[in-house]
C-alpha atoms as a PDB file:
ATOM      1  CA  UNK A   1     -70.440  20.972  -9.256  1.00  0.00           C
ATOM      2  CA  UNK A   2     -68.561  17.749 -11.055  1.00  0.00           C
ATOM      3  CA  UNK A   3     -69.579  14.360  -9.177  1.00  0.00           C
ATOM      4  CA  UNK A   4     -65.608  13.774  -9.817  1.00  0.00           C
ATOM      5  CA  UNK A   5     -64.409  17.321  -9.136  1.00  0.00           C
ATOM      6  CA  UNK A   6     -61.072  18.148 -10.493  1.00  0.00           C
ATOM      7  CA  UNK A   7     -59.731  20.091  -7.199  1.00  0.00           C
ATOM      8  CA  UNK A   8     -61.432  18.108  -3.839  1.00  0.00           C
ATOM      9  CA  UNK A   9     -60.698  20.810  -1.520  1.00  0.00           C
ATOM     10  CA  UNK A  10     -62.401  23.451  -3.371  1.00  0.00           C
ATOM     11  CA  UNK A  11     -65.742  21.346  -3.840  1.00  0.00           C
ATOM     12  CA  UNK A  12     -65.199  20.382  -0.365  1.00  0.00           C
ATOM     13  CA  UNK A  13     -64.966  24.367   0.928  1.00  0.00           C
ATOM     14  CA  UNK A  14     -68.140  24.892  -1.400  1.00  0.00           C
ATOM     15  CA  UNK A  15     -69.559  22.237   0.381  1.00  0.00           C
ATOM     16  CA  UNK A  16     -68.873  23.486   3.784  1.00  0.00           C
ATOM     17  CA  UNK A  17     -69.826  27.143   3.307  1.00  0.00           C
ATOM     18  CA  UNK A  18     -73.242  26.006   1.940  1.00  0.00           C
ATOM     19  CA  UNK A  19     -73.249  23.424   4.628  1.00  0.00           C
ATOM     20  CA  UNK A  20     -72.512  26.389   7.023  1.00  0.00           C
ATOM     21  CA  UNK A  21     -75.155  28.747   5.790  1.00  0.00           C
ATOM     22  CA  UNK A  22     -77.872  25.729   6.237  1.00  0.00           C
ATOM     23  CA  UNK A  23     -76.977  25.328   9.989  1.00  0.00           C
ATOM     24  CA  UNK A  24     -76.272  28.871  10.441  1.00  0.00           C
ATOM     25  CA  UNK A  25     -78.219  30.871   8.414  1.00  0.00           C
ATOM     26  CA  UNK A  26     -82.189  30.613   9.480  1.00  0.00           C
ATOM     27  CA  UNK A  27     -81.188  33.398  12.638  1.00  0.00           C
ATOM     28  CA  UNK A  28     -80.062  35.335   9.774  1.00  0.00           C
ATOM     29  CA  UNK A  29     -82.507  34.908   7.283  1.00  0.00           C
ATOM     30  CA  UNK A  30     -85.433  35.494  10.177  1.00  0.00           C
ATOM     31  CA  UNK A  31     -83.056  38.845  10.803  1.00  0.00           C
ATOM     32  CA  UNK A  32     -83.565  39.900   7.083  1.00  0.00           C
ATOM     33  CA  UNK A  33     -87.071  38.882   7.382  1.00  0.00           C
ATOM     34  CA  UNK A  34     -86.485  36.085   4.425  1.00  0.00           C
ATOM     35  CA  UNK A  35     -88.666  33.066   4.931  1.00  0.00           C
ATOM     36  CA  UNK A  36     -85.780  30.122   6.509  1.00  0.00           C
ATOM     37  CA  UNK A  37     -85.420  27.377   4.614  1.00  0.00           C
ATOM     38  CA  UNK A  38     -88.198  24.113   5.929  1.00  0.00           C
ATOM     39  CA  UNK A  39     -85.992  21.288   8.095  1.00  0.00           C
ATOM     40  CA  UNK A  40     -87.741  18.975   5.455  1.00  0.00           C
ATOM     41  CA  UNK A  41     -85.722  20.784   2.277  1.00  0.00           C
ATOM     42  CA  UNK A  42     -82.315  20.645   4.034  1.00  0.00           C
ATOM     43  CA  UNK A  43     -82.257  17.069   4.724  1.00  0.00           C
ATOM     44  CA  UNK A  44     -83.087  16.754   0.913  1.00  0.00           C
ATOM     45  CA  UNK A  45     -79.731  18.925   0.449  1.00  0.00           C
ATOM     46  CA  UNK A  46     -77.558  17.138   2.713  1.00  0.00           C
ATOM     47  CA  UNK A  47     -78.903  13.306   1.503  1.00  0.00           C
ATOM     48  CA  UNK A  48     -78.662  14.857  -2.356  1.00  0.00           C
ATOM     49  CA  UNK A  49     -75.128  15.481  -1.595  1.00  0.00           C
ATOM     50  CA  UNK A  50     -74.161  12.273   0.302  1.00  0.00           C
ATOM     51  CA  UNK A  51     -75.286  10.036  -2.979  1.00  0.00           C
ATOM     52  CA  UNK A  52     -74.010  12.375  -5.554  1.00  0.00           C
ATOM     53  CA  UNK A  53     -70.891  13.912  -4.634  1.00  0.00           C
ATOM     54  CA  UNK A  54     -67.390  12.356  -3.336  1.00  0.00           C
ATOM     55  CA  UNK A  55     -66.501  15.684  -1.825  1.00  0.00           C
ATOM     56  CA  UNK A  56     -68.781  15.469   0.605  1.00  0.00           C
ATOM     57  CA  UNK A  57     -66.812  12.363   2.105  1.00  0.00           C
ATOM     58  CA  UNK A  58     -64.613  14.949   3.468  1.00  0.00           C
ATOM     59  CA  UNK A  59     -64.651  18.160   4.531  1.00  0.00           C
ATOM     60  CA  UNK A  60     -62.463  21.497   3.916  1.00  0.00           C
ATOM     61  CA  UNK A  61     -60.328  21.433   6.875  1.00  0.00           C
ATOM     62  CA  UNK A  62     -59.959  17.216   7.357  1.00  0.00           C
ATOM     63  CA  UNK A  63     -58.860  17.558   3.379  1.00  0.00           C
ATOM     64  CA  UNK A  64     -56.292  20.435   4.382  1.00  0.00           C
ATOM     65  CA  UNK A  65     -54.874  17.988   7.311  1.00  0.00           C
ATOM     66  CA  UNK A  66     -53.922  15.707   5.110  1.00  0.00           C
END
């Protein structure tokens, strides 16, 4: 994904689904007996994404309310 994306909403939908799927998903992936990913590894994400993207200053639906 661009640091300067050329459509914000769509980076910031990416964003949330794969936001999503880290809050949401380790039920799942325990379901599908995949191996959740450690609490450790998605702070990494989520701090990755806070100093690299401007996307992230926003989110799908507060970019659609504007």
């Amino acid at each position: 994904m661009p640091i300067k994306p050329k459509s914000p909403e769509r980076s910031a939908a990416a964003i949330d689904f794969v936001r999503w799927s880290l809050d949401n998903g380790k039920s799942q992936a325990e379901t599908l007996n995949y191996v959740p990913l450690p609490p450790a590894l998605i702070q990494q994400v989520e701090m990755y994404w806070q100093q690299s993207f401007e996307a992230t200053t926003m989110t799908a639906s507060a970019i659609g309310k504007r």
